[in-house]
Protein backbone atom coordinates (compact mmCIF):
# COMPACT_ATOMS: atom_id res chain seq x y z
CA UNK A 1 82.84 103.19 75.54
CA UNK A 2 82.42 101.19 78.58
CA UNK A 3 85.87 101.86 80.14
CA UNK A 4 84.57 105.86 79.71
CA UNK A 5 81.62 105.42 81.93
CA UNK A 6 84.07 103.26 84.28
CA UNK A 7 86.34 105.95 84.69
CA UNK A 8 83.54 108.86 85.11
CA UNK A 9 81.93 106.81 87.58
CA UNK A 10 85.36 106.35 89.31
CA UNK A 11 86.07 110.00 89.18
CA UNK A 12 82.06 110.83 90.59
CA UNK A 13 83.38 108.13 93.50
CA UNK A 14 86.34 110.53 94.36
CA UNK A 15 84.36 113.54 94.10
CA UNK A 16 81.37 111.81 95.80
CA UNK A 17 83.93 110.04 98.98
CA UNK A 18 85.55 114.10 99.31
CA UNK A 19 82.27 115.69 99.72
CA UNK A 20 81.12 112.79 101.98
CA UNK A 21 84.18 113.38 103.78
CA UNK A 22 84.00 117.47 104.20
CA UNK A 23 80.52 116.99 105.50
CA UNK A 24 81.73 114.66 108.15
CA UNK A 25 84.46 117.22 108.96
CA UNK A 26 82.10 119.74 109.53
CA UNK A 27 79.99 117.78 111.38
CA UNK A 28 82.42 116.94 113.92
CA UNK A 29 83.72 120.22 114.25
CA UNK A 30 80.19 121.81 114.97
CA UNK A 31 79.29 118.94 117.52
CA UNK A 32 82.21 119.17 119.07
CA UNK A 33 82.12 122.83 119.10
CA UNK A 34 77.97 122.61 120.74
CA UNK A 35 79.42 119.95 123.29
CA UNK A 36 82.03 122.06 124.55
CA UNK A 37 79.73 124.38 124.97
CA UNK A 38 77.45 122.07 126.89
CA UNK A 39 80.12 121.20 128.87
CA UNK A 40 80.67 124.83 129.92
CA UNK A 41 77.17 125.43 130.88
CA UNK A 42 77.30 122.06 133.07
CA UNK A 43 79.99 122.75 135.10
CA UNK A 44 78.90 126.34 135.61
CA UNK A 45 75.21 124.92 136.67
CA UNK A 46 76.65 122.36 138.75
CA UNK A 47 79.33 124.70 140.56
C-alpha cells in the first residue's frame, strides 16, 4: 500500500519536474523573443 502511493507520488514528480520544465522553456523563448525585440527598437532609436 505504501510503496503504491510512493511510486504515484514519484510518477506526479516526473510529470510535475516536465511541466515545470516546458513552462521554463517557454518562458525563455518568449523573453528572449521580447528582448530581441527591444534590442531592435534600441539600436534603431539610438542610430
Amino acid at each position: 500500500m505504501k510503496r503504491l502511493t510512493l511510486v504515484k507520488h514519484a510518477s506526479l514528480l516526473k510529470n510535475l519536474r516536465r511541466q515545470l520544465f516546458l513552462v521554463c522553456f517557454i518562458a525563455i523563448t518568449i523573453w528572449s523573443k521580447v528582448y530581441n525585440n527591444n534590442n531592435k527598437v534600441f539600436q534603431s532609436q539610438t542610430s
